[in-house]
C-alpha atoms as a PDB file:
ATOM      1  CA  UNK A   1       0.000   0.000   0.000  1.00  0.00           C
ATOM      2  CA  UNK A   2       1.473   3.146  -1.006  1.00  0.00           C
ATOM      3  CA  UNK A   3       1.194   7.090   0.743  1.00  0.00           C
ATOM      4  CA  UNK A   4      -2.061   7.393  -0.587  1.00  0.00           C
ATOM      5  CA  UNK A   5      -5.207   5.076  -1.600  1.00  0.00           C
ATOM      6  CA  UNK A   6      -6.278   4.782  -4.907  1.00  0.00           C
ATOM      7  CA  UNK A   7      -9.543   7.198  -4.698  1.00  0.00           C
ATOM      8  CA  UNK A   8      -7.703   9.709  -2.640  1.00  0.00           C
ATOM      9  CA  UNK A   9      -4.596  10.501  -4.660  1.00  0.00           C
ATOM     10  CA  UNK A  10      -7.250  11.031  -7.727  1.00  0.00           C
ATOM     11  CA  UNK A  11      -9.414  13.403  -5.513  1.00  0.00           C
ATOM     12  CA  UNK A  12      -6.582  15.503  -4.680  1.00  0.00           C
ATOM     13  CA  UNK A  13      -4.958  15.577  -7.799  1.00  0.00           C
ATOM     14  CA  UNK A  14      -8.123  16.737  -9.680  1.00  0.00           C
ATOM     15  CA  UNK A  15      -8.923  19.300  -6.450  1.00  0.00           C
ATOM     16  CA  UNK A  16      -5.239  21.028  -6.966  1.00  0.00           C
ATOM     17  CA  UNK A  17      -5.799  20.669 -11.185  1.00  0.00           C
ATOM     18  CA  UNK A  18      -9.773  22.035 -10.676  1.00  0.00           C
ATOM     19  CA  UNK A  19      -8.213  25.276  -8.768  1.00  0.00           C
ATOM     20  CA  UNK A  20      -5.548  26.066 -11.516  1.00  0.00           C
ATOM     21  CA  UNK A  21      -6.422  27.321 -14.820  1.00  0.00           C
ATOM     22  CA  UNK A  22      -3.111  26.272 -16.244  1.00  0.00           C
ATOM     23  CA  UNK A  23      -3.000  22.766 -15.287  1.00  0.00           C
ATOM     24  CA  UNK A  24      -6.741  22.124 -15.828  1.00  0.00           C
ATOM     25  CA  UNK A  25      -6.107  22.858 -19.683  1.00  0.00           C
ATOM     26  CA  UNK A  26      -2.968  20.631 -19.250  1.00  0.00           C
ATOM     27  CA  UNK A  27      -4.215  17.255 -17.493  1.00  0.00           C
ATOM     28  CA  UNK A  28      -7.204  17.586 -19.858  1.00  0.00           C
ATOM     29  CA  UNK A  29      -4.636  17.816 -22.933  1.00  0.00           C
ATOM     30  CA  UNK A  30      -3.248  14.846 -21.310  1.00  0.00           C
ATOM     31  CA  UNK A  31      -6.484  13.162 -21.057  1.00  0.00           C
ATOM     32  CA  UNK A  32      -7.206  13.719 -24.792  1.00  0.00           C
ATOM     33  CA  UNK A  33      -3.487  12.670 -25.670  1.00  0.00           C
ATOM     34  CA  UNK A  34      -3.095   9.874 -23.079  1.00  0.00           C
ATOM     35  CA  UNK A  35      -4.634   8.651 -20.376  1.00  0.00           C
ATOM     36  CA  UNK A  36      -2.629   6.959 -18.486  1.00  0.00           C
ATOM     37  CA  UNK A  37      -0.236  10.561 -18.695  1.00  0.00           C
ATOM     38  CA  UNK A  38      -3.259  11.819 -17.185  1.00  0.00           C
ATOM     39  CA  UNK A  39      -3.314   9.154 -14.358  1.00  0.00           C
ATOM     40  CA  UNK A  40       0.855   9.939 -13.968  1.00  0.00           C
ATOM     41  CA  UNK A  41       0.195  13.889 -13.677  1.00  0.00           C
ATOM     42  CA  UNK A  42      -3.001  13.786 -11.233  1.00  0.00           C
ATOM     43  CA  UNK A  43      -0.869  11.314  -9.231  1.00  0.00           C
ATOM     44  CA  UNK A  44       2.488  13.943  -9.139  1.00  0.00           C
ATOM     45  CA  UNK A  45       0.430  16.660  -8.461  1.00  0.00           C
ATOM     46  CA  UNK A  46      -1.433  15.206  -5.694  1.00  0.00           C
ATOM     47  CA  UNK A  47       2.114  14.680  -3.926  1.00  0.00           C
ATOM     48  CA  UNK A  48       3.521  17.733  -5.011  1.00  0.00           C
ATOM     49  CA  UNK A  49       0.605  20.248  -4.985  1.00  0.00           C
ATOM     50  CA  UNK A  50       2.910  23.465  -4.363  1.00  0.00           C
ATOM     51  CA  UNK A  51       4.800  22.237  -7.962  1.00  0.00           C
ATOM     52  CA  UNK A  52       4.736  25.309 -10.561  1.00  0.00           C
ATOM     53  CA  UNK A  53       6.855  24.147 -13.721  1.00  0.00           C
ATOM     54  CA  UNK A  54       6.034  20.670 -13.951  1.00  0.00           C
ATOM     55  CA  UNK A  55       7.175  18.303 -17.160  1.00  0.00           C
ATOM     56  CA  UNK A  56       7.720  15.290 -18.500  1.00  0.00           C
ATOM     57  CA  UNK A  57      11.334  13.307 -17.941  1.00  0.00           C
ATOM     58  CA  UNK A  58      11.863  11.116 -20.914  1.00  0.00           C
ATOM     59  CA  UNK A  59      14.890   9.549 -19.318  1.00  0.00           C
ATOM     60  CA  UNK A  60      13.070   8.614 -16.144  1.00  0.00           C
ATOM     61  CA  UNK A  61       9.597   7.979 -17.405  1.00  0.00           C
ATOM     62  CA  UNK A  62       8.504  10.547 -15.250  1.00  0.00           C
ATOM     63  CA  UNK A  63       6.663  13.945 -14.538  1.00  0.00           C
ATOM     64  CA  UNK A  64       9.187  16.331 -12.355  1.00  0.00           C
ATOM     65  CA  UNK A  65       9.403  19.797 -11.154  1.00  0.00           C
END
């Protein structure tokens, strides 16, 4: 079991991208594009809710800040 459940990393994540403009047009870009890149960015910004410049790491397969 990881830091957070399954429902409640999701319900954060889409409460921090809900209250942003900027990264409501991007996880919904992301949802359009990929899914499962949507999953990966509601699930970095639920840990990481304070993150401003967030992108993708090709080398590491992974969103960072």
């Amino acid at each position: 079991m990881g830091i957070f459940k399954n429902k409640n990393w999701k319900e954060k994540g889409l409460q921090v991208v809900n209250g942003h403009k900027g990264k409501k047009k991007v996880y919904e870009t992301y949802l359009k594009k990929s899914p499962k890149m949507a999953d990966e960015y509601l699930k970095f910004v639920s840990k990481n809710t304070e993150a401003v410049y967030i992108s993708w790491d090709e080398d590491r397969q992974r969103f960072v800040a």
